[in-house]
C-alpha atoms as a PDB file:
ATOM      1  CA  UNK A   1       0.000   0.000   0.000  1.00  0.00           C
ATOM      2  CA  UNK A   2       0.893   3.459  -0.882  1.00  0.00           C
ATOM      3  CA  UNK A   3      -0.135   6.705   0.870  1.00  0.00           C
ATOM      4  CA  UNK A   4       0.785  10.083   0.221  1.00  0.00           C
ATOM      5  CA  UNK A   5      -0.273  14.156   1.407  1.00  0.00           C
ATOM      6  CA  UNK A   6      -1.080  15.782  -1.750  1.00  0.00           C
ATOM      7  CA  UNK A   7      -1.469  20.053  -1.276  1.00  0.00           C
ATOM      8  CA  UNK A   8      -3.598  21.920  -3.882  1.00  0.00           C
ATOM      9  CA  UNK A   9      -3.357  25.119  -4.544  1.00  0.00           C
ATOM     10  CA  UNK A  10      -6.173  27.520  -4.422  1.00  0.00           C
ATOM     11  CA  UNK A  11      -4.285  29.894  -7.197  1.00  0.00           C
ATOM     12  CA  UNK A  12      -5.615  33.239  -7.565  1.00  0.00           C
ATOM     13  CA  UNK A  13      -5.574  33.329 -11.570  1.00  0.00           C
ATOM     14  CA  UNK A  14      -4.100  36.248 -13.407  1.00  0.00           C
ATOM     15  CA  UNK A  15      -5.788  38.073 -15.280  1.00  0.00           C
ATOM     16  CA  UNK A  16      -5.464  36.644 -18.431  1.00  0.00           C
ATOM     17  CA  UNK A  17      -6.180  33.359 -17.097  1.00  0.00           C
ATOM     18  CA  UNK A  18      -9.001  34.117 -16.208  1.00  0.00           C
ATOM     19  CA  UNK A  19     -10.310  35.720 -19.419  1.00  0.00           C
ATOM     20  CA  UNK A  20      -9.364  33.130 -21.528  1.00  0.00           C
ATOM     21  CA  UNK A  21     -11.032  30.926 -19.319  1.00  0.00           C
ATOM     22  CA  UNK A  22     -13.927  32.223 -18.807  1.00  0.00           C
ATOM     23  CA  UNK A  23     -14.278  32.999 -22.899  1.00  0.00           C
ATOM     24  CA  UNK A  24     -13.883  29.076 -22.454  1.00  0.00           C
ATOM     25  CA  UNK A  25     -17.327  29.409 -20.274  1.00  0.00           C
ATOM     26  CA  UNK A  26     -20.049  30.757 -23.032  1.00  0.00           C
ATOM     27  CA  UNK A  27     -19.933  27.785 -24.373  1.00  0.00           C
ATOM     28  CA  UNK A  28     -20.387  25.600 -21.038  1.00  0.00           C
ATOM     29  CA  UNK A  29     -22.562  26.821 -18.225  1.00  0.00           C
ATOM     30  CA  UNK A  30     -20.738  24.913 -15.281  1.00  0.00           C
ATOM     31  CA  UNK A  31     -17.244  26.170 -16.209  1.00  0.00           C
ATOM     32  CA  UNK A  32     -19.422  29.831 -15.722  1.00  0.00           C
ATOM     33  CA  UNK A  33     -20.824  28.420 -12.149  1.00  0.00           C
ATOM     34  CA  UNK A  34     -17.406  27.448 -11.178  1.00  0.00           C
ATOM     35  CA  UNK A  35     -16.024  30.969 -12.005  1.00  0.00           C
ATOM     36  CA  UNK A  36     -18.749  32.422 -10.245  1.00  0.00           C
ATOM     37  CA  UNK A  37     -17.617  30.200  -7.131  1.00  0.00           C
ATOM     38  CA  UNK A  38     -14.042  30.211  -7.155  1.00  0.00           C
ATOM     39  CA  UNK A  39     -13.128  32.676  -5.155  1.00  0.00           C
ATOM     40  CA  UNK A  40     -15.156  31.560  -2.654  1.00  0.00           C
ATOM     41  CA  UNK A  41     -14.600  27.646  -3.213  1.00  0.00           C
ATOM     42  CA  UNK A  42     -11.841  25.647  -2.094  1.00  0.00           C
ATOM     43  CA  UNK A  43     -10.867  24.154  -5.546  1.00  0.00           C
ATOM     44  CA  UNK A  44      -7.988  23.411  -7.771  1.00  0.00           C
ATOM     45  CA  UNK A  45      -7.699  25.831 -10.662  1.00  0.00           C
ATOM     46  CA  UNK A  46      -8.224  23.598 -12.734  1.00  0.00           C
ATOM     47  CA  UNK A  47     -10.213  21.397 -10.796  1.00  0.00           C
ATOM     48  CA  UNK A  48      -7.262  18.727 -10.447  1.00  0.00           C
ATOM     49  CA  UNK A  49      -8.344  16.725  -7.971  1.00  0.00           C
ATOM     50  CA  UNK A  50     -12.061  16.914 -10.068  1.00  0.00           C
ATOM     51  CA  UNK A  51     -13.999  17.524  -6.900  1.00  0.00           C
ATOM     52  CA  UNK A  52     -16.361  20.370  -8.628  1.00  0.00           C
ATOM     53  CA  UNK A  53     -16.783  18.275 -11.774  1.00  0.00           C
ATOM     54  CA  UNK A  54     -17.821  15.456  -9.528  1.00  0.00           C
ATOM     55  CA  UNK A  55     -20.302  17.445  -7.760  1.00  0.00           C
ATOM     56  CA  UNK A  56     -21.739  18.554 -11.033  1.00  0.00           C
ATOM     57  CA  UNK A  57     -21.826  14.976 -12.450  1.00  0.00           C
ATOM     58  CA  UNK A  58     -22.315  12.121  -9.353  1.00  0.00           C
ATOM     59  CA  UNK A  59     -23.444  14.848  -6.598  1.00  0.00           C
ATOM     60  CA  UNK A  60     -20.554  13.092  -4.408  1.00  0.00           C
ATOM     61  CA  UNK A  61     -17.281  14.941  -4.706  1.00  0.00           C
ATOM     62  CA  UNK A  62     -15.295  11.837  -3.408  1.00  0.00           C
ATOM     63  CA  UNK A  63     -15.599  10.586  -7.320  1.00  0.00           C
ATOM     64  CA  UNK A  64     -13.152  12.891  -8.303  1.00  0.00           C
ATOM     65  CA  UNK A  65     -10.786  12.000 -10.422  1.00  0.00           C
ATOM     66  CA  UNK A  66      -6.899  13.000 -11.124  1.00  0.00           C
ATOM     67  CA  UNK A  67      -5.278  13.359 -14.268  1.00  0.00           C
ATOM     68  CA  UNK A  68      -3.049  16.437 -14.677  1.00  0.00           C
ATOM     69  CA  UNK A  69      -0.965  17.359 -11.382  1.00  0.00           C
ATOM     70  CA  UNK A  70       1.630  15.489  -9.313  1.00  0.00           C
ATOM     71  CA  UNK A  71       2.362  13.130 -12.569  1.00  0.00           C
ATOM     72  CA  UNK A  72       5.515  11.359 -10.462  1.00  0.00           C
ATOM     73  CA  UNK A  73       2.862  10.333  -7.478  1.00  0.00           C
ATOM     74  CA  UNK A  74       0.037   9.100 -10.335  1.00  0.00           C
ATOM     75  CA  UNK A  75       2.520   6.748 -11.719  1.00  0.00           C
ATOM     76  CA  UNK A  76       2.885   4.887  -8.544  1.00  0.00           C
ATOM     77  CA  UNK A  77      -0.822   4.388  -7.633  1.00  0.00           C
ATOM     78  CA  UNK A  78      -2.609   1.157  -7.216  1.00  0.00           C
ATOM     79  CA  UNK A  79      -6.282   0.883  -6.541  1.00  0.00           C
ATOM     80  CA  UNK A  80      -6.185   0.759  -2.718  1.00  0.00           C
ATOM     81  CA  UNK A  81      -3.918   3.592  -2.326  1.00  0.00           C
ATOM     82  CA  UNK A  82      -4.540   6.876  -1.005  1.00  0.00           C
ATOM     83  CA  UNK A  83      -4.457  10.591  -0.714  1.00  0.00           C
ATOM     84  CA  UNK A  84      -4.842  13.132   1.958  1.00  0.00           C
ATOM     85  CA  UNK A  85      -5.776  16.297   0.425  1.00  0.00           C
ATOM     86  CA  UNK A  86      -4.989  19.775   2.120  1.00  0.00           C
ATOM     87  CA  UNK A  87      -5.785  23.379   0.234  1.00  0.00           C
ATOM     88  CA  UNK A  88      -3.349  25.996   0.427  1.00  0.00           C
ATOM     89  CA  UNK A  89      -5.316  28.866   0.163  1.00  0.00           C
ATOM     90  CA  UNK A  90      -3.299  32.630  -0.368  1.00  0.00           C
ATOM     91  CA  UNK A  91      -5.237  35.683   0.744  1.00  0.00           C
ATOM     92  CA  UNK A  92      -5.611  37.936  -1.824  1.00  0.00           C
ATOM     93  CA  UNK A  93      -4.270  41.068   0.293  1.00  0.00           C
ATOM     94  CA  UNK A  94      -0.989  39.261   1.643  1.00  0.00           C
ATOM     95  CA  UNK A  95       1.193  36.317   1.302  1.00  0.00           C
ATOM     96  CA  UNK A  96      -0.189  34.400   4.104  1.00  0.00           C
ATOM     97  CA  UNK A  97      -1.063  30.895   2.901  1.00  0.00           C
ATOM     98  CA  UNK A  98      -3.621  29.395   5.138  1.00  0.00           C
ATOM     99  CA  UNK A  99      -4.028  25.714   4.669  1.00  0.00           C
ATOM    100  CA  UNK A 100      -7.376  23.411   4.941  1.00  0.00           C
ATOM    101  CA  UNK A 101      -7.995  20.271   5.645  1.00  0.00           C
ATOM    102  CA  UNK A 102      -9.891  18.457   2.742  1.00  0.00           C
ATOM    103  CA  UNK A 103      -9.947  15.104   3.504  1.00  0.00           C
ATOM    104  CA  UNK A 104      -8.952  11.749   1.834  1.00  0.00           C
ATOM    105  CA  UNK A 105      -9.604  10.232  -1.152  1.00  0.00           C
ATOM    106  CA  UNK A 106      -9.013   5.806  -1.583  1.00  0.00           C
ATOM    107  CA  UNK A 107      -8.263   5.016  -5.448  1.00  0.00           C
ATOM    108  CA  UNK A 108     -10.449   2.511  -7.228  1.00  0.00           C
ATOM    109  CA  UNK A 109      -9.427   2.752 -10.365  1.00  0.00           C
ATOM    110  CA  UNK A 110      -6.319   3.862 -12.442  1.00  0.00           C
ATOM    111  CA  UNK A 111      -6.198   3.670 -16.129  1.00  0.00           C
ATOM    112  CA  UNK A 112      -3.753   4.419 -18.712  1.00  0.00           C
ATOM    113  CA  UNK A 113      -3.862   6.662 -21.508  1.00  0.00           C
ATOM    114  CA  UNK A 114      -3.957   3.802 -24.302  1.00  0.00           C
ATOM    115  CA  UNK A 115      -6.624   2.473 -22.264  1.00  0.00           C
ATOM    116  CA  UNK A 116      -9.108   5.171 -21.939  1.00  0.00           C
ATOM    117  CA  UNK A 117     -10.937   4.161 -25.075  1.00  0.00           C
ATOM    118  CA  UNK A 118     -11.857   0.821 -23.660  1.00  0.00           C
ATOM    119  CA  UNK A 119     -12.835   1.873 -20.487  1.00  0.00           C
ATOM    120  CA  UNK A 120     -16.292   1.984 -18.999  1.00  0.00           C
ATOM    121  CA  UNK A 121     -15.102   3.463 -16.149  1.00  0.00           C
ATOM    122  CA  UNK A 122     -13.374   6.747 -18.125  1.00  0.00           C
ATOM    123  CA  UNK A 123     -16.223   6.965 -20.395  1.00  0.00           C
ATOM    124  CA  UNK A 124     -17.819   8.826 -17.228  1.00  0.00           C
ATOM    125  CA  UNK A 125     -15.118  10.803 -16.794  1.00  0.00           C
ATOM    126  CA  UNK A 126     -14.398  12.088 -20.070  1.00  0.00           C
ATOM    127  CA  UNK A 127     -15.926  15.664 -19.873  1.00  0.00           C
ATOM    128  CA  UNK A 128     -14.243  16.232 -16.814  1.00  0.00           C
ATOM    129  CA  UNK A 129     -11.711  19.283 -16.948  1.00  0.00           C
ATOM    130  CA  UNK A 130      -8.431  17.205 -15.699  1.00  0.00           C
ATOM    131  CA  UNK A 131      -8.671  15.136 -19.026  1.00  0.00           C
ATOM    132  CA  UNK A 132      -5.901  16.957 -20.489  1.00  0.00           C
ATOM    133  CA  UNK A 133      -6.291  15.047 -23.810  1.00  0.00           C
ATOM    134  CA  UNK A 134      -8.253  13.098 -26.706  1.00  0.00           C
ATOM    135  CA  UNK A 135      -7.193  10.465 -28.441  1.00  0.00           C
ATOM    136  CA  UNK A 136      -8.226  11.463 -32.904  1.00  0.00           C
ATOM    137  CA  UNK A 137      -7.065   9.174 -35.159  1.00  0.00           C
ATOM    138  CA  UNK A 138      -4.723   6.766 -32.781  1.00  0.00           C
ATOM    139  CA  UNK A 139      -2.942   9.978 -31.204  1.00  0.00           C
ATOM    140  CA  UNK A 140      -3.600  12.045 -28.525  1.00  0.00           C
ATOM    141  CA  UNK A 141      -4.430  15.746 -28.911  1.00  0.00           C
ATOM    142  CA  UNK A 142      -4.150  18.200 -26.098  1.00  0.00           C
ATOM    143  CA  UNK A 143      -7.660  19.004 -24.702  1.00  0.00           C
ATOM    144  CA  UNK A 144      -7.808  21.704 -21.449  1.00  0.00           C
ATOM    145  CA  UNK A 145     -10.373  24.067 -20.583  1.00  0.00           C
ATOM    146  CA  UNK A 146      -8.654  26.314 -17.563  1.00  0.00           C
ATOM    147  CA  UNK A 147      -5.470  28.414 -18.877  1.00  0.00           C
ATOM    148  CA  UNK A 148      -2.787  28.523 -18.512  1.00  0.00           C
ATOM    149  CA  UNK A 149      -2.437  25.162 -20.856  1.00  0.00           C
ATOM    150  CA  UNK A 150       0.232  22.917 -19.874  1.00  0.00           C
ATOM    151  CA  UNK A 151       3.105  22.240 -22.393  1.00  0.00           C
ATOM    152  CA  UNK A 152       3.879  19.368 -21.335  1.00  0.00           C
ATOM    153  CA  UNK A 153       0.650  17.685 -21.160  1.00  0.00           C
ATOM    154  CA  UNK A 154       2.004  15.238 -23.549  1.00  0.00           C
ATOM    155  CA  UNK A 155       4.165  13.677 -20.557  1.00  0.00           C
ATOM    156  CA  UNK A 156       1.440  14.220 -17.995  1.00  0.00           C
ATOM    157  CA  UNK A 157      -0.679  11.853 -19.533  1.00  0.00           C
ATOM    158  CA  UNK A 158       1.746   9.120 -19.325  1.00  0.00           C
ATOM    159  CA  UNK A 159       1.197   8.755 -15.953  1.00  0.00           C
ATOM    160  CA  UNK A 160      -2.377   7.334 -15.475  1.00  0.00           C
ATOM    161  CA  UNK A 161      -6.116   8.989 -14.793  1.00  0.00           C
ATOM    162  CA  UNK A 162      -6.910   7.994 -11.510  1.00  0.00           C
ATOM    163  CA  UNK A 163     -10.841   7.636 -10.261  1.00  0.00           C
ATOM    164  CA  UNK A 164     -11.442   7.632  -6.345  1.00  0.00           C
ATOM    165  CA  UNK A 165     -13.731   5.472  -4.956  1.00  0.00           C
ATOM    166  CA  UNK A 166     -17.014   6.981  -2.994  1.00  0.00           C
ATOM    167  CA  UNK A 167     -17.160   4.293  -0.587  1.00  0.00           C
ATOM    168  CA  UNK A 168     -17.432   6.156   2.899  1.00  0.00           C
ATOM    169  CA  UNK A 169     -14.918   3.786   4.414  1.00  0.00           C
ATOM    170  CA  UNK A 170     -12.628   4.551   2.394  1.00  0.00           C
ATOM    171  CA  UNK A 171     -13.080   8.325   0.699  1.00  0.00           C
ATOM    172  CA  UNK A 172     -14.568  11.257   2.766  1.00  0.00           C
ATOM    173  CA  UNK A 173     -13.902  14.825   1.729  1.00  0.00           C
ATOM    174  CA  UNK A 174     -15.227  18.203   3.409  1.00  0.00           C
ATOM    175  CA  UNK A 175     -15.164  21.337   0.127  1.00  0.00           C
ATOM    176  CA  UNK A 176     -18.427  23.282   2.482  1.00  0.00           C
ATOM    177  CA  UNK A 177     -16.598  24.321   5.250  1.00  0.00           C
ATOM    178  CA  UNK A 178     -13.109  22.622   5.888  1.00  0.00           C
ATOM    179  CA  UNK A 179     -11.115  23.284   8.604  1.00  0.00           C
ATOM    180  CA  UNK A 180      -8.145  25.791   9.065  1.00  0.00           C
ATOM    181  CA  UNK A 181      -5.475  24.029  10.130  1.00  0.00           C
ATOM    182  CA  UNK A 182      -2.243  25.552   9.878  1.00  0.00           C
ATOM    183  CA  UNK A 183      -1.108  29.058   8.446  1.00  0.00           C
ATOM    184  CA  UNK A 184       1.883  30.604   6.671  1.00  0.00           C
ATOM    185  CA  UNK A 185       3.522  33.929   7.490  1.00  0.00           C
ATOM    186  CA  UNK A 186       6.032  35.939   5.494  1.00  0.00           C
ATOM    187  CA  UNK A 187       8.639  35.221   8.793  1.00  0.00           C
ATOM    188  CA  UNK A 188       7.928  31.428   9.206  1.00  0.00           C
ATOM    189  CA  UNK A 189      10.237  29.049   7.116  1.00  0.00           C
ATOM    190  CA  UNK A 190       7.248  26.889   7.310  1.00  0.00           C
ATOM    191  CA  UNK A 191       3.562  26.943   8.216  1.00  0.00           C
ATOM    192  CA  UNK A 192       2.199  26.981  11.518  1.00  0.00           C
ATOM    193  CA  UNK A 193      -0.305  24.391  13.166  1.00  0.00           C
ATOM    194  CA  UNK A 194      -3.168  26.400  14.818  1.00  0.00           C
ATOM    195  CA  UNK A 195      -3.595  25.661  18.809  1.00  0.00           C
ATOM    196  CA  UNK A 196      -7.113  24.257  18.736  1.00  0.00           C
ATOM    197  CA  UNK A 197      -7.888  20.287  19.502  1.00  0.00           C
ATOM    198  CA  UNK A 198      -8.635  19.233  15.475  1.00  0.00           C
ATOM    199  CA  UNK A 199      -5.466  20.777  14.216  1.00  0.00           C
ATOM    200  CA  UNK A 200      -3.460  19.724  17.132  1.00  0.00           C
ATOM    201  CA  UNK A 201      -5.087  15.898  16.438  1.00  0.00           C
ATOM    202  CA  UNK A 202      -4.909  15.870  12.810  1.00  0.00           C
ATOM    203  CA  UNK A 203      -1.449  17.178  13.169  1.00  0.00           C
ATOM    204  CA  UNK A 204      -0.583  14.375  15.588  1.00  0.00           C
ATOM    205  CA  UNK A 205      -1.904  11.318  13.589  1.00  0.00           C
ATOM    206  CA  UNK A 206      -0.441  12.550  10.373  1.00  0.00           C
ATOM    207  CA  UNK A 207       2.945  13.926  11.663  1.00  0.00           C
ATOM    208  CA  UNK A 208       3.819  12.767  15.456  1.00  0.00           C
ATOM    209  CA  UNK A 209       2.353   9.352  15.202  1.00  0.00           C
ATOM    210  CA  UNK A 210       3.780   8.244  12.195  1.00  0.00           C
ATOM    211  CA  UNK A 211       7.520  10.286  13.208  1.00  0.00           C
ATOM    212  CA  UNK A 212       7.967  12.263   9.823  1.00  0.00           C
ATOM    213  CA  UNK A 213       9.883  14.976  11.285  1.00  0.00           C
ATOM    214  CA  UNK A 214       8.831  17.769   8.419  1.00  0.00           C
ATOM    215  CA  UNK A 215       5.357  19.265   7.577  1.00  0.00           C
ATOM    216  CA  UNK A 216       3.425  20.465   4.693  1.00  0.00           C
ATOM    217  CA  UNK A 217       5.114  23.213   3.374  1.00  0.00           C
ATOM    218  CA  UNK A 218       9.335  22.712   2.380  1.00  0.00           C
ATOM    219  CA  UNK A 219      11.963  25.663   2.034  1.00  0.00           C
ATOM    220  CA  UNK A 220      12.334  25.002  -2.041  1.00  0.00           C
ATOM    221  CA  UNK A 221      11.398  28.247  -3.729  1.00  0.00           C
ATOM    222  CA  UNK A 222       9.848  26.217  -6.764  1.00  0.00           C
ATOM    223  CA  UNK A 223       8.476  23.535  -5.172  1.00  0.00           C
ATOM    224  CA  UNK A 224       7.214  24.110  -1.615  1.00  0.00           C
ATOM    225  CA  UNK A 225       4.626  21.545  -1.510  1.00  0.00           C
ATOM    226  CA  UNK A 226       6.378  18.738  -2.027  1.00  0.00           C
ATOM    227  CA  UNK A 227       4.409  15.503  -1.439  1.00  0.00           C
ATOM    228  CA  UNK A 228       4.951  13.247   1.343  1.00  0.00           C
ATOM    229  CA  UNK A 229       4.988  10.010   1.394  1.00  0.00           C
ATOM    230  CA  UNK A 230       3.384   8.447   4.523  1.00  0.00           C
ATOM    231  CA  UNK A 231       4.718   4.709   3.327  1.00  0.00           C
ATOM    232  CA  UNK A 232       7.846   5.356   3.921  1.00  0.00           C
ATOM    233  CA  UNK A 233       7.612   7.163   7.118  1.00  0.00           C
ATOM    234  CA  UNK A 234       9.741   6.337   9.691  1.00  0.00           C
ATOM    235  CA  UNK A 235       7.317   4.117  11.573  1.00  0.00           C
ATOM    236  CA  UNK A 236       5.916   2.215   8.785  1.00  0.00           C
ATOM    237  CA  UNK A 237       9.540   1.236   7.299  1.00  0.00           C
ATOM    238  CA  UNK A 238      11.109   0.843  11.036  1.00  0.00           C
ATOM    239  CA  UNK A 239       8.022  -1.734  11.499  1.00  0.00           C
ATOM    240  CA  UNK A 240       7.519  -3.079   8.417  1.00  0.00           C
ATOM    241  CA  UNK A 241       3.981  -3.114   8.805  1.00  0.00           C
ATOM    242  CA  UNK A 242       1.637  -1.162   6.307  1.00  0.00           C
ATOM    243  CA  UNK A 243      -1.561  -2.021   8.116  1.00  0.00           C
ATOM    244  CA  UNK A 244      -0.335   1.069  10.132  1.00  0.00           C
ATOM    245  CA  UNK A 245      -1.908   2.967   6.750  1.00  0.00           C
ATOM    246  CA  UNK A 246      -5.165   1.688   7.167  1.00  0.00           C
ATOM    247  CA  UNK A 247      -5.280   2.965  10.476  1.00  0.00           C
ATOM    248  CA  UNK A 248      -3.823   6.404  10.052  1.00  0.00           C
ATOM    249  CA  UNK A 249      -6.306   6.545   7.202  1.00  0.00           C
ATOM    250  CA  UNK A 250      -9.417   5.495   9.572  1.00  0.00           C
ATOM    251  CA  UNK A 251      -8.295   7.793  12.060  1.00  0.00           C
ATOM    252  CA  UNK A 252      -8.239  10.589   9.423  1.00  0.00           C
ATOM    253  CA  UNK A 253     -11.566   9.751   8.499  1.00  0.00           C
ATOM    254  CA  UNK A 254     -13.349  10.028  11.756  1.00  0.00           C
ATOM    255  CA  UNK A 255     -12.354  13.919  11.717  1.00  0.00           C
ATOM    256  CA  UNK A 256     -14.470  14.591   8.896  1.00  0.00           C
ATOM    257  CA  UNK A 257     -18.205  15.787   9.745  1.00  0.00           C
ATOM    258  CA  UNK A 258     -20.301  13.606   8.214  1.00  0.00           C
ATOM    259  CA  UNK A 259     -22.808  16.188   7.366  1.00  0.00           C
ATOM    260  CA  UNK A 260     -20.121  17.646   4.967  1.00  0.00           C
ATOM    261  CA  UNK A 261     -20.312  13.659   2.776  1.00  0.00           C
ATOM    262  CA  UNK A 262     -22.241  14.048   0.199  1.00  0.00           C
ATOM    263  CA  UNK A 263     -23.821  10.852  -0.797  1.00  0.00           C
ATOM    264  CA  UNK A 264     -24.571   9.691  -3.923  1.00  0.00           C
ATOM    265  CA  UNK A 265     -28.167  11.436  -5.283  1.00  0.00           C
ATOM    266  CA  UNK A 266     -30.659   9.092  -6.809  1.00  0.00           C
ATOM    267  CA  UNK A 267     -31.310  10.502  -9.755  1.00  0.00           C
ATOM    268  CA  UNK A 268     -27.417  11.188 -10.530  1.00  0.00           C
ATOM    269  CA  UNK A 269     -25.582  10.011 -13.133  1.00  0.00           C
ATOM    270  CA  UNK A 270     -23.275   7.321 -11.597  1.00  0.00           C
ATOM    271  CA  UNK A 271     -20.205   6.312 -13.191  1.00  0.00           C
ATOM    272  CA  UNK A 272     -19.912   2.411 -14.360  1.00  0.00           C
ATOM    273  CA  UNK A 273     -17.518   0.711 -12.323  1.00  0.00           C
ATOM    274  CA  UNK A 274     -18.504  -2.717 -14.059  1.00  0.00           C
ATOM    275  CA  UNK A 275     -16.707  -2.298 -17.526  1.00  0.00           C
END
């Protein structure tokens, strides 16, 4: 088993991005209801993790899927695996960087490129915004909605799409109101975990328990949310025992209100996870 802290970035899009994109919107109403959102919202730009587009689509956000970010952690993925998602989110009059707690996200299913043709499973997926491309003719074309495009999408998507599952033993994510749990200031190398009980907890089972000895946020100018990988944390190589996984991610679990899961509306269009 593989675990790993993923942080998102709630960008605040220049100005250009933001056109483009939303020129991108006349011709799709929820792209226009996401703009109209963002700034209040705690997604991607982007939406990589797909937590709006699986709102729109399943009415559960924990069907998200991932396809354009973090390509090194995508390639090492196995259904099973998962991801604890935290928002860094910059305020617009400063450079503090206050980060939420989203929740965690179990993956079901992870499918190649080559393989996205053949795939029930994708076929549900394929008007989602994190696609990044098409395949016309035998050959992929580049396909984004949210600018700035990538160029090198072309080696994102050899890394795999990956689909969470919405099993609420596994997957639980909070977008309404997540909590604040640590904060950034210009004079702190690295952010600070707020004083209250769930940010002191969370910090504990993540952190403490497991002995990983640094914290969300890293010193690198260019990359200062560098993933962490909770499998090979101290404790779990030291012990040789990756059951302590499933634990740290049932712990992590039980923090999340469960007013705040949304489950699965009748009427919605659910993806097929029998292909």
């Amino acid at each position: 088993m593989k675990a790993f802290i993923c942080v998102y970035r709630h960008k605040k899009p220049s100005n250009q991005e933001w056109i483009k994109t939303q020129e991108a919107s006349l011709k799709n109403p929820d792209i226009q209801e996401f703009l109209d959102g963002y700034n209040q919202s705690f997604f991607d730009w982007g939406d990589d993790p797909g937590f709006f587009a699986a709102l729109k689509q399943f009415k559960n956000p924990c069907l998200a899927s991932w396809g354009v970010c973090r390509r090194d952690v995508r390639k090492q993925l196995c259904p099973g695996d998962f991801i604890i998602w935290f928002c860094a989110f910059q305020n617009s009059k400063s450079s503090v960087v206050d980060y939420f707690f989203i929740g965690c996200t179990t993956v079901s299913h992870v499918i190649k490129f080559e393989d996205r043709a053949e795939s029930t499973v994708f076929e549900s997926y394929k008007d989602f915004y994190n696609t990044l491309a098409i395949c016309e003719s035998g050959s992929p074309v580049q396909k984004e909605t949210f600018y700035n495009y990538h160029k090198d999408w072309n080696k994102r998507i050899q890394s795999p799409y990956i689909v969470f599952s919405d099993d609420p033993s596994l997957s639980a994510v909070n977008l309404t109101d997540p909590n604040l749990v640590a904060r950034k200031r210009d004079e702190d190398t690295d952010e600070q975990w707020l004083p209250d009980e769930f940010s002191q907890r969370l910090e504990k089972i993540i952190f403490k328990d497991l002995q990983i000895k640094r914290h969300l946020r890293t010193t690198h100018p260019q990359r200062p949310h560098r993933q962490i990988a909770l499998h090979k944390s101290p404790l779990v190589l030291v012990r040789k025992d990756f059951s302590i996984l499933v634990k740290t991610r049932d712990s992590i679990l039980s923090l999340i209100k469960k007013d705040t899961i949304f489950p699965l509306n009748s009427s919605s269009s659910s993806p097929n996870f029998n292909g």
